[in-house]
C-alpha atoms as a PDB file:
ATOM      1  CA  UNK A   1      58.605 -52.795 -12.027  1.00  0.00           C
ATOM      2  CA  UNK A   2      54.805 -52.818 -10.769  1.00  0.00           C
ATOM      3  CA  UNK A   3      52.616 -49.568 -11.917  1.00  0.00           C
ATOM      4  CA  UNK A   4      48.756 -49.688 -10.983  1.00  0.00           C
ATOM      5  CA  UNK A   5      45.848 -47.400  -9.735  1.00  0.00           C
ATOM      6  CA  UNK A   6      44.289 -48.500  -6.036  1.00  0.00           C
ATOM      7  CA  UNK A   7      40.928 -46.579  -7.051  1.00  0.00           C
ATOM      8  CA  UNK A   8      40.141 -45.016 -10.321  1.00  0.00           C
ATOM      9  CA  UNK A   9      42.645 -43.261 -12.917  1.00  0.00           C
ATOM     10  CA  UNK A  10      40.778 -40.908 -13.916  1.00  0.00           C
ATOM     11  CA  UNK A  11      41.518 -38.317 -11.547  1.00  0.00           C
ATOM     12  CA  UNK A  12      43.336 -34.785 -11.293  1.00  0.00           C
ATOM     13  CA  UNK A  13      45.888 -33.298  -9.086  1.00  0.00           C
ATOM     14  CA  UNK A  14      46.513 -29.888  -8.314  1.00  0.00           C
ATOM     15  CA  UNK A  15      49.986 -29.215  -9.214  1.00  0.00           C
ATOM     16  CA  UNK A  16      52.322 -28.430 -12.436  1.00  0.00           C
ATOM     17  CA  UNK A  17      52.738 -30.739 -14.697  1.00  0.00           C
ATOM     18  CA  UNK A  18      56.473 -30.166 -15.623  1.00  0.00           C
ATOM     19  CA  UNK A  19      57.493 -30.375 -12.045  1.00  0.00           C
ATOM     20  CA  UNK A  20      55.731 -33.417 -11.269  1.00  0.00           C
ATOM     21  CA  UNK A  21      56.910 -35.513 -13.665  1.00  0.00           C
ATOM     22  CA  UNK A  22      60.520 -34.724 -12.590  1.00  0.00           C
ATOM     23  CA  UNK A  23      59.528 -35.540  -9.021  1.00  0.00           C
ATOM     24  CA  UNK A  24      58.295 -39.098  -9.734  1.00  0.00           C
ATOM     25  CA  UNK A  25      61.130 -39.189 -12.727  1.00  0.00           C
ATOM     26  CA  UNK A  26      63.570 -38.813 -10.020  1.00  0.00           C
ATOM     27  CA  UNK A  27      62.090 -40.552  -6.821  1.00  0.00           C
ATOM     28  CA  UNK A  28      61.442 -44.029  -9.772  1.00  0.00           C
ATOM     29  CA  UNK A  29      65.180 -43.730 -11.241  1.00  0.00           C
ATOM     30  CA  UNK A  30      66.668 -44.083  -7.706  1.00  0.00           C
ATOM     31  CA  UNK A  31      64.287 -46.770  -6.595  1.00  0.00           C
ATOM     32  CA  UNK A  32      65.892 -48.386  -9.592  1.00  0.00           C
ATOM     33  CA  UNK A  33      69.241 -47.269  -9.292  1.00  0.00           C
ATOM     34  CA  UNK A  34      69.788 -48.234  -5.356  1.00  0.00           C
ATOM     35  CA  UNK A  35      67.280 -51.485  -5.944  1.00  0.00           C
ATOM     36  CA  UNK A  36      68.878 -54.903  -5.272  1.00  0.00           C
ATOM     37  CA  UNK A  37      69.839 -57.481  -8.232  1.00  0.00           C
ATOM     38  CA  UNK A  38      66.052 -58.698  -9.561  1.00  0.00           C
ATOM     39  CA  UNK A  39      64.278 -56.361  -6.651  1.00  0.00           C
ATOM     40  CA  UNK A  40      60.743 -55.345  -7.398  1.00  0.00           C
ATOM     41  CA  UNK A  41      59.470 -51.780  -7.449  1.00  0.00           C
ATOM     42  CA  UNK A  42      56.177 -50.713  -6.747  1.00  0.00           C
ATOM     43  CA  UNK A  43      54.769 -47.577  -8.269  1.00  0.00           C
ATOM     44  CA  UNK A  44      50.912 -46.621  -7.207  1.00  0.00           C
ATOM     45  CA  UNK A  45      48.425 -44.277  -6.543  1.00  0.00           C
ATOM     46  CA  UNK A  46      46.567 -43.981  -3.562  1.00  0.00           C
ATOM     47  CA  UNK A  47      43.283 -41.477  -3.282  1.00  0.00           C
ATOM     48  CA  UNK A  48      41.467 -40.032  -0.646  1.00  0.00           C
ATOM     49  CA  UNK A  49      38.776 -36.944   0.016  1.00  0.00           C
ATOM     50  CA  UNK A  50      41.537 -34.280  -0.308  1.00  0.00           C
ATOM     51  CA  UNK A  51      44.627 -35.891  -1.081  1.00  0.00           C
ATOM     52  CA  UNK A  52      46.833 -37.849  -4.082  1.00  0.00           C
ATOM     53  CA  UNK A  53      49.375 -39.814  -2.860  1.00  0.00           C
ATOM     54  CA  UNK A  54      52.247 -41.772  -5.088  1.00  0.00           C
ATOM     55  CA  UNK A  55      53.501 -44.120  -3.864  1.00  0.00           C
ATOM     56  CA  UNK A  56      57.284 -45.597  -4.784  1.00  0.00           C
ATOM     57  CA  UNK A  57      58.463 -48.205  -3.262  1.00  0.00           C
ATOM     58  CA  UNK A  58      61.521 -50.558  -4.071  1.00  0.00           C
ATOM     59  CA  UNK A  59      63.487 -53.677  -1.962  1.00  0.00           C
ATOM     60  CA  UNK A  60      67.074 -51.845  -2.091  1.00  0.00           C
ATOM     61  CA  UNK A  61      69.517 -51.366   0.059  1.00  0.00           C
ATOM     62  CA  UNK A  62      67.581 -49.113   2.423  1.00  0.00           C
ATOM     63  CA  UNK A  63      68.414 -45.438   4.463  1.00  0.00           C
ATOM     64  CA  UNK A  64      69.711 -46.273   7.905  1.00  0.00           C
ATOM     65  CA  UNK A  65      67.276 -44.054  10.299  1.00  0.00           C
ATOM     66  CA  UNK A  66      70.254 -41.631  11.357  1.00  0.00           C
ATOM     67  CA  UNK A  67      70.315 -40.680   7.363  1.00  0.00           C
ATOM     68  CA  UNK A  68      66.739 -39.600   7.426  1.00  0.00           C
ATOM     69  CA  UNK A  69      66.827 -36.265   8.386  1.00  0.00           C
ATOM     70  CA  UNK A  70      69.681 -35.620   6.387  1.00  0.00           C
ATOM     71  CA  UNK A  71      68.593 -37.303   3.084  1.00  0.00           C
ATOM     72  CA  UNK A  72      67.174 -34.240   1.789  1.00  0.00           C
ATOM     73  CA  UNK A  73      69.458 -32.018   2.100  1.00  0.00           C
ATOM     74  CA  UNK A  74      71.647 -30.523  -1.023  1.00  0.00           C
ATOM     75  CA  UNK A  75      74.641 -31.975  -1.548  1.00  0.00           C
ATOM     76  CA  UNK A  76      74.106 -35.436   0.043  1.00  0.00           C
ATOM     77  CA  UNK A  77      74.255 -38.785  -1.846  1.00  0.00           C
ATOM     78  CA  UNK A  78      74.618 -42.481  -1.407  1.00  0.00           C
ATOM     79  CA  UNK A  79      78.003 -44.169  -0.623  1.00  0.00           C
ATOM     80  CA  UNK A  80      77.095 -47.368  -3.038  1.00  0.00           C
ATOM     81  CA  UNK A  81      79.752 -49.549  -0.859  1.00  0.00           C
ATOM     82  CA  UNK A  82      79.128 -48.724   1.922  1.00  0.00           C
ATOM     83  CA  UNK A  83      75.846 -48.114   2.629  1.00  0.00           C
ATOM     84  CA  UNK A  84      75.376 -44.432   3.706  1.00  0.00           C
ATOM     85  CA  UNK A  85      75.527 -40.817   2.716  1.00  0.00           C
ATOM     86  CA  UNK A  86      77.978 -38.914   2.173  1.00  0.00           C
ATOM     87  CA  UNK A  87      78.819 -35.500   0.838  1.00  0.00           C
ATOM     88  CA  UNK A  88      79.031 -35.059  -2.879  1.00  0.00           C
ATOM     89  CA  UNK A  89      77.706 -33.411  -6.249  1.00  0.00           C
ATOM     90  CA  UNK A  90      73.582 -34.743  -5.882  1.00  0.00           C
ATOM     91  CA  UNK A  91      70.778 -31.936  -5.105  1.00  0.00           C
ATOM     92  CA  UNK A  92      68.610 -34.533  -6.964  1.00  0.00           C
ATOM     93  CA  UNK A  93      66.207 -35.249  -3.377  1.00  0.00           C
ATOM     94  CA  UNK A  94      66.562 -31.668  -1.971  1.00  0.00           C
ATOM     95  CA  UNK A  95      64.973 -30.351  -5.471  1.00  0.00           C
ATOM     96  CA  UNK A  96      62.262 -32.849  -5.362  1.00  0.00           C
ATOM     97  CA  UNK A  97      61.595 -31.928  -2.188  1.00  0.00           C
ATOM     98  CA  UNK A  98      61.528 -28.165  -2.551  1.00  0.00           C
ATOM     99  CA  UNK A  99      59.791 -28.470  -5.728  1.00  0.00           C
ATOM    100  CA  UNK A 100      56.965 -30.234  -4.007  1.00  0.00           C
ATOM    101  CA  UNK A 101      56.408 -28.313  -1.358  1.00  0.00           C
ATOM    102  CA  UNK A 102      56.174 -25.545  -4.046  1.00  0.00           C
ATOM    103  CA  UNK A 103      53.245 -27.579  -5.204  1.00  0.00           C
ATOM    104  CA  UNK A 104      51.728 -27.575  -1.328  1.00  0.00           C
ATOM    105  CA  UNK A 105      52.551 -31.086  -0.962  1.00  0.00           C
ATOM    106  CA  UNK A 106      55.136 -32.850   0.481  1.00  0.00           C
ATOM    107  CA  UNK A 107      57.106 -36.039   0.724  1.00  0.00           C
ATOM    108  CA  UNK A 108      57.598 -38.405   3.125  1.00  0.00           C
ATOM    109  CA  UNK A 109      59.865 -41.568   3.803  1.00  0.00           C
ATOM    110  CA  UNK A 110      60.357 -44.863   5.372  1.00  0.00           C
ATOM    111  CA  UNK A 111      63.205 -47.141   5.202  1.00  0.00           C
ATOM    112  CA  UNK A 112      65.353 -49.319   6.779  1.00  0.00           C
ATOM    113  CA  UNK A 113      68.975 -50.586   6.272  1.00  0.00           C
ATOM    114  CA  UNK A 114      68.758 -53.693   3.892  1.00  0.00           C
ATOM    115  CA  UNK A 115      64.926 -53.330   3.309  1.00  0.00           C
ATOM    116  CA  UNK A 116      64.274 -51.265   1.082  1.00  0.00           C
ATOM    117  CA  UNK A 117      62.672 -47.655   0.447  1.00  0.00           C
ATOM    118  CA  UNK A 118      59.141 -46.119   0.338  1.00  0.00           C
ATOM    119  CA  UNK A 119      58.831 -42.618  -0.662  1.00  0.00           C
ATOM    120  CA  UNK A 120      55.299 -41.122  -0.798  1.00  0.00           C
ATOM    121  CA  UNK A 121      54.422 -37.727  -2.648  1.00  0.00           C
ATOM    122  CA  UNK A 122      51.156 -35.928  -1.162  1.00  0.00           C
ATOM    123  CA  UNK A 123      49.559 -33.478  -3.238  1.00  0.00           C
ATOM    124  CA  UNK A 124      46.310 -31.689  -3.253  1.00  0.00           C
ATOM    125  CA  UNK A 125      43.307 -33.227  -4.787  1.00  0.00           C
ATOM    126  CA  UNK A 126      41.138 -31.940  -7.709  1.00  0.00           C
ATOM    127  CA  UNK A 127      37.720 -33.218  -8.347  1.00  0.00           C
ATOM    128  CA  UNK A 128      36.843 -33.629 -12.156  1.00  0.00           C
ATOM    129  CA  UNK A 129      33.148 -33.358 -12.030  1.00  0.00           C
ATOM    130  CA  UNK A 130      33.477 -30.166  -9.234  1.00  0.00           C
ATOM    131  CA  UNK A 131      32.761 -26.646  -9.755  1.00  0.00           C
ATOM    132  CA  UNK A 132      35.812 -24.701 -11.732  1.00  0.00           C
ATOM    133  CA  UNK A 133      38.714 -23.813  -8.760  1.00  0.00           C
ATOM    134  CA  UNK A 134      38.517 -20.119  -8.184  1.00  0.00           C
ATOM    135  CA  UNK A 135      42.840 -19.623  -8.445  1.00  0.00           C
ATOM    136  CA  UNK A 136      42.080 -15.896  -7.885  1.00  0.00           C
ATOM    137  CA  UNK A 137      42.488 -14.587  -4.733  1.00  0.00           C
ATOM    138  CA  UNK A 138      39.946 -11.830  -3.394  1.00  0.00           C
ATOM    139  CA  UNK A 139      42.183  -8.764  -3.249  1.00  0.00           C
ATOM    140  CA  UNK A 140      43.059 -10.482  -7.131  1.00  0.00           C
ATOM    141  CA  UNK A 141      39.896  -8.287  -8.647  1.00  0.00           C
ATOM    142  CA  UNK A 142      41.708  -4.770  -8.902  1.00  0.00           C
ATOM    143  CA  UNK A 143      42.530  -2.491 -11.322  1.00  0.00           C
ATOM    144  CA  UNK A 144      46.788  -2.009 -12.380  1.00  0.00           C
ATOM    145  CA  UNK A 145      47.614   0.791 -10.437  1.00  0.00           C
ATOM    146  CA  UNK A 146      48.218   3.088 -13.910  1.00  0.00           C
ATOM    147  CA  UNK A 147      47.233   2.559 -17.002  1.00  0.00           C
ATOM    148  CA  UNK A 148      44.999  -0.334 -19.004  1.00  0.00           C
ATOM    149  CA  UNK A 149      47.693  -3.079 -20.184  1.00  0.00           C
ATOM    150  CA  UNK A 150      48.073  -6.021 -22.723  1.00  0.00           C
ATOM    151  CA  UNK A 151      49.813  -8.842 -22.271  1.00  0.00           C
ATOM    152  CA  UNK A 152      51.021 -11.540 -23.872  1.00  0.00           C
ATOM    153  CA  UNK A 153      51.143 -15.062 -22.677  1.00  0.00           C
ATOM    154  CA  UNK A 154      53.615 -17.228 -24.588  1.00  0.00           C
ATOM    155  CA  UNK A 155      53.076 -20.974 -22.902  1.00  0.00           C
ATOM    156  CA  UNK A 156      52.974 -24.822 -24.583  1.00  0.00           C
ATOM    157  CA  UNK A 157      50.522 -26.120 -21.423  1.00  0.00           C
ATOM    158  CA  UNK A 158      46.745 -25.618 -21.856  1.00  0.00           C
ATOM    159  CA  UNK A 159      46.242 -26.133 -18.421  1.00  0.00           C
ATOM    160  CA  UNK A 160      48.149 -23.294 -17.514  1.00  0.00           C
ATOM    161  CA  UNK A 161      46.612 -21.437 -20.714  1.00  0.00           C
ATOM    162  CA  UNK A 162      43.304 -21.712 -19.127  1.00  0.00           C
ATOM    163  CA  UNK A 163      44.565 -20.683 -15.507  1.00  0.00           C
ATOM    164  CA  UNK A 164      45.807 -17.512 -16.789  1.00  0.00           C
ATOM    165  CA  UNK A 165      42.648 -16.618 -18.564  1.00  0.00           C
ATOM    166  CA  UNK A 166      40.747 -17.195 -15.085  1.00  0.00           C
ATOM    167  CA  UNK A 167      43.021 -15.027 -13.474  1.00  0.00           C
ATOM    168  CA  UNK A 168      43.150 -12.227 -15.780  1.00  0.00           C
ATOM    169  CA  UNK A 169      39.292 -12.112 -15.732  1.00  0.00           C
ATOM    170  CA  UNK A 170      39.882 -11.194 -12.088  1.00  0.00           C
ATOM    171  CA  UNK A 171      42.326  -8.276 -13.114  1.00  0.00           C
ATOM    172  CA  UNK A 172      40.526  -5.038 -14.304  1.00  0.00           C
ATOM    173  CA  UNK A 173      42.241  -3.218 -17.048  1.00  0.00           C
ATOM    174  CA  UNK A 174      44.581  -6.348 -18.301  1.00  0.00           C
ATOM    175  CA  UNK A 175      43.953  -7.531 -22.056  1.00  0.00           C
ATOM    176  CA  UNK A 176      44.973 -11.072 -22.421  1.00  0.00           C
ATOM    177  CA  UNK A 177      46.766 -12.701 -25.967  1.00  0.00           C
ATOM    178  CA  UNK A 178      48.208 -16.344 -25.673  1.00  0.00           C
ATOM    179  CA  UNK A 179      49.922 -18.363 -28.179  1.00  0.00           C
ATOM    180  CA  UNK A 180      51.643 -21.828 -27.388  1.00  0.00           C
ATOM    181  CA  UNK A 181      54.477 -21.500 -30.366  1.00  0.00           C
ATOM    182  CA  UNK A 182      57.863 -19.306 -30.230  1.00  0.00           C
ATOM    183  CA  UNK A 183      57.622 -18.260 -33.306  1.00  0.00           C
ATOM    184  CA  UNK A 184      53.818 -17.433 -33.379  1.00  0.00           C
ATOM    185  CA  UNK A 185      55.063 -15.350 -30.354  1.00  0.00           C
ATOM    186  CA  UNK A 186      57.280 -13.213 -32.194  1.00  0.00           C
ATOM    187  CA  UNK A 187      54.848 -12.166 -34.904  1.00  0.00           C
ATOM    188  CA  UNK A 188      52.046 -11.548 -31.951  1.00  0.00           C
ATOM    189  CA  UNK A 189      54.411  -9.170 -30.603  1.00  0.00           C
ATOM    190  CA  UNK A 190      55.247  -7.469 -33.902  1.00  0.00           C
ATOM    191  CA  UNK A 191      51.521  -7.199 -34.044  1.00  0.00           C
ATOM    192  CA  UNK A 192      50.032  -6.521 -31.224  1.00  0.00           C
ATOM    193  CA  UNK A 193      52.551  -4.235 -29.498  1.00  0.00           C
ATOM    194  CA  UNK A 194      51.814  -5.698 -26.310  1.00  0.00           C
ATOM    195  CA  UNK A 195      53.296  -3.758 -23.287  1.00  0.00           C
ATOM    196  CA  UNK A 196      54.315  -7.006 -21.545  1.00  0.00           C
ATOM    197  CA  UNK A 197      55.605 -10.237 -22.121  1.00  0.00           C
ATOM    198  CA  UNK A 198      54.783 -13.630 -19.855  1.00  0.00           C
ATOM    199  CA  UNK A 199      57.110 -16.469 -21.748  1.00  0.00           C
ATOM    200  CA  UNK A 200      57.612 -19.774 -20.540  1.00  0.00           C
ATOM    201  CA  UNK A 201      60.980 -20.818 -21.290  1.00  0.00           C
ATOM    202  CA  UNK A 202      60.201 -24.694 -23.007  1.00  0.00           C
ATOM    203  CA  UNK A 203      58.292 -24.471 -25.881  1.00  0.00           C
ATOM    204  CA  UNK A 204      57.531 -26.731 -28.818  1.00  0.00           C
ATOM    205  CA  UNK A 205      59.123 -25.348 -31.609  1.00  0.00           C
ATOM    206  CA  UNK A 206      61.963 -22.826 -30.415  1.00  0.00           C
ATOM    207  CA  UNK A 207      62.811 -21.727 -27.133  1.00  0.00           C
ATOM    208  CA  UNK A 208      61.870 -19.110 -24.786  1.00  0.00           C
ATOM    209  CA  UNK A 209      65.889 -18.036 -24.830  1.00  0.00           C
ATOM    210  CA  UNK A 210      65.327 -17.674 -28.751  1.00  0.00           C
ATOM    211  CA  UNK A 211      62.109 -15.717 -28.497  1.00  0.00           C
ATOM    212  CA  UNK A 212      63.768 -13.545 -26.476  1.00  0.00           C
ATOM    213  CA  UNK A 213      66.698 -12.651 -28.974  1.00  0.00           C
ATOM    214  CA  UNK A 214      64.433 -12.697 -31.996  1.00  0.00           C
ATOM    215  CA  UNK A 215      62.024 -10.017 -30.356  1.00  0.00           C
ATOM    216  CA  UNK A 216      64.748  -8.058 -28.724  1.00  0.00           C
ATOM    217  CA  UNK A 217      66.112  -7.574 -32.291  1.00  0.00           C
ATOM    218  CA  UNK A 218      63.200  -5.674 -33.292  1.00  0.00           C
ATOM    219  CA  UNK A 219      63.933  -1.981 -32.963  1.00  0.00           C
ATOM    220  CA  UNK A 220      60.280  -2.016 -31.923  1.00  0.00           C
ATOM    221  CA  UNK A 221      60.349  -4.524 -29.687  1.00  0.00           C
ATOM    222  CA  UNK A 222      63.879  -4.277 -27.708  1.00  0.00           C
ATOM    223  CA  UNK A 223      61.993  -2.288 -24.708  1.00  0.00           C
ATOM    224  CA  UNK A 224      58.913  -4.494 -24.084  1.00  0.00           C
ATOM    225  CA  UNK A 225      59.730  -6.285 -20.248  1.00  0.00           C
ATOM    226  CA  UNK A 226      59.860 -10.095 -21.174  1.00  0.00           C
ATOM    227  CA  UNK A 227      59.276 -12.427 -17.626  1.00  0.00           C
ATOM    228  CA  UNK A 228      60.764 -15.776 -17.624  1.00  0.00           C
ATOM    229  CA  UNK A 229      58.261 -18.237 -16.749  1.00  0.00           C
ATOM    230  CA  UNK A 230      60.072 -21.957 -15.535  1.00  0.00           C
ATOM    231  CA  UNK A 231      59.770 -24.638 -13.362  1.00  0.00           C
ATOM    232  CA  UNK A 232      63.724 -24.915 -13.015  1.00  0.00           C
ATOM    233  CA  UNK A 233      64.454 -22.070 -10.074  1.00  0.00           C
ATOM    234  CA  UNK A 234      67.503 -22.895  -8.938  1.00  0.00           C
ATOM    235  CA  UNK A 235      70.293 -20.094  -8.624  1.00  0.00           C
ATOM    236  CA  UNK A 236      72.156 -21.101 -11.782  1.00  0.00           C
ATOM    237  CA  UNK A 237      68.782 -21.394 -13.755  1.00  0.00           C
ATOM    238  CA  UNK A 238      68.405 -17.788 -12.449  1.00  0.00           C
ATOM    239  CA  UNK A 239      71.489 -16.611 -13.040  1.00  0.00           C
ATOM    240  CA  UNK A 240      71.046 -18.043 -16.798  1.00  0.00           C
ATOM    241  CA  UNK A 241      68.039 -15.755 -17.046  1.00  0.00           C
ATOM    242  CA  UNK A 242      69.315 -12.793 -15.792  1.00  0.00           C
ATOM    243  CA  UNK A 243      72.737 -13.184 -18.532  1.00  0.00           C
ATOM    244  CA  UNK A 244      70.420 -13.902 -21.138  1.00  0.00           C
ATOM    245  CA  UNK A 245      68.329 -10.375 -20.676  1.00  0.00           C
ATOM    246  CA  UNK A 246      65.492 -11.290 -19.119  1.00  0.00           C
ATOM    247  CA  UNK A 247      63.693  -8.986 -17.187  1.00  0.00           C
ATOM    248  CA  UNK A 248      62.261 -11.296 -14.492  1.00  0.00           C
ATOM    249  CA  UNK A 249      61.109 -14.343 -13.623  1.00  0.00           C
ATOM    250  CA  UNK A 250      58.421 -15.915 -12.178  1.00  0.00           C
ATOM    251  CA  UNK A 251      58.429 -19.791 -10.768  1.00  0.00           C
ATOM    252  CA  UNK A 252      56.002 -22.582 -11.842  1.00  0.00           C
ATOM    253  CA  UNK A 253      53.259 -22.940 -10.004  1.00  0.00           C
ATOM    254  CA  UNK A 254      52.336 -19.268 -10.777  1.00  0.00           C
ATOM    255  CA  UNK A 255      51.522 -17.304  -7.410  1.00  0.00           C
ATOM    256  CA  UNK A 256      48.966 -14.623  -8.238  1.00  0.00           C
ATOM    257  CA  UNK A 257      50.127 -11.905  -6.268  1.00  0.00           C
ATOM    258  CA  UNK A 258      53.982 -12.361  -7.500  1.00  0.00           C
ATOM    259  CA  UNK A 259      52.432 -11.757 -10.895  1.00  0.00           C
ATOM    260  CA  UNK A 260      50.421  -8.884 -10.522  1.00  0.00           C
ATOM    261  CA  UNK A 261      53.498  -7.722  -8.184  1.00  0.00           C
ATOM    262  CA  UNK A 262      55.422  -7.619 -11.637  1.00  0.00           C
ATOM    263  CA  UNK A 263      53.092  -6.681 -13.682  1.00  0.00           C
ATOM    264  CA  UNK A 264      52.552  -3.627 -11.865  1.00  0.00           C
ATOM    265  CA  UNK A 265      56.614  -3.162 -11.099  1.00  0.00           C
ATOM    266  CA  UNK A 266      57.600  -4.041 -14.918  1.00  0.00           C
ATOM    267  CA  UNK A 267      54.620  -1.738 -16.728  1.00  0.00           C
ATOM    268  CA  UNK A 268      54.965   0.820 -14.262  1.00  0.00           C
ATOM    269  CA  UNK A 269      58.957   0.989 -14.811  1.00  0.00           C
END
């Protein structure tokens, strides 16, 4: 396997970090899986003014054209023997594909029968030395529609630390506490009584699922809404959130007005 930068490495992409890596995960491990005996593949970046592309490319055994359209679609997967899809148990493409576009990218593909694959992920560019991206949107700037709130962020990524401080500086009458730890999270909500919870579900040292059952123990606690914050969205990831008592959830890459839409539904209830 070949892995290099056309341009520079040093640059930034606009997109979440979690979800990206299981795009490229997934896109390298088939261009390794459905590669021929001693094939090469090719993994690289290409830049330009507003754009990332990665590139994967491998000498397998190639899509036939008809299969294109239907490649990403759930439930769809390669017939080893024979050389084409068929139905079956994969949803790996159709998730990479819906998680990217979640991302405002997209992907694209060429192949032919016998020769090979080349799957290219577009995302949005982010300039290091540019001005700070303004994530807020305009109508983002308003007061909660009742009272002044706190909440508290409970989230391992400092990128997305930093994203929600920017857009709670945008939000009159919201008091902001973060913490990247499970367990730090419990004792922040012991002690600052905050009147809703953001938690993202992988953490470092326990899991969002036990955060939620250690705070919901507390007598204190037990009625504080608690959003689920993921990058896995699919219905049974959603139904796993609803059974454990979650309150709602909210997909990675945050959308601003879905949060402040709960915010205001959650506090309000």
């Amino acid at each position: 396997m070949e892995a290099y930068f056309t341009d520079k490495a040093n640059e930034w992409v606009i997109a979440d970090q979690t979800r990206l890596k299981q795009v490229l995960i997934n896109l390298v491990t088939n261009a390794i899986k459905y590669n021929k005996p001693n094939g090469l593949v090719k993994f690289y970046v290409e830049l330009d003014e507003a754009k990332v592309k990665f590139h994967i490319e491998d000498e397998g055994i190639g899509i036939p054209s008809e299969h294109h359209g239907s490649i990403f679609n759930p439930f769809y997967r390669l017939n080893m023997e024979n050389n084409f899809f068929v139905e079956g148990t994969g949803i790996g493409l159709s998730v990479a594909k819906e998680m990217t576009e979640l991302m405002n990218g997209k992907i694209t593909l060429t192949s032919e029968l016998n020769e090979g694959s080349h799957f290219v992920v577009t995302l949005p560019r982010a300039e290091l030395n540019s001005e700070p991206i303004d994530y807020a949107p305009n109508n983002a700037k308003r007061k909660i529609a009742f009272n002044t709130i706190k909440v508290l962020y409970v989230e391992d990524n400092i990128a997305n630390l930093k994203l929600m401080q920017r857009i709670v500086e945008n939000m009159d009458g919201v008091t902001l506490v973060q913490t990247q730890f499970g367990e730090r999270a419990v004792a922040l909500a012991l002690n600052e009584s905050p009147d809703i919870i953001l938690l993202d579900l992988n953490l470092p040292d326990i899991d969002g699922f036990e955060v939620l059952k250690r705070i919901k123990k507390e007598k204190e606690l037990s009625e504080i809404p608690i959003i689920a914050v993921t990058a896995h969205a699919m219905p049974e990831d959603q139904a796993k959130i609803k059974l454990a008592g979650f309150d709602s959830f909210i997909p990675k890459p945050i959308e601003i007005e879905r949060l402040i839409s709960e915010l205001e539904r959650l506090t309000r209830k």
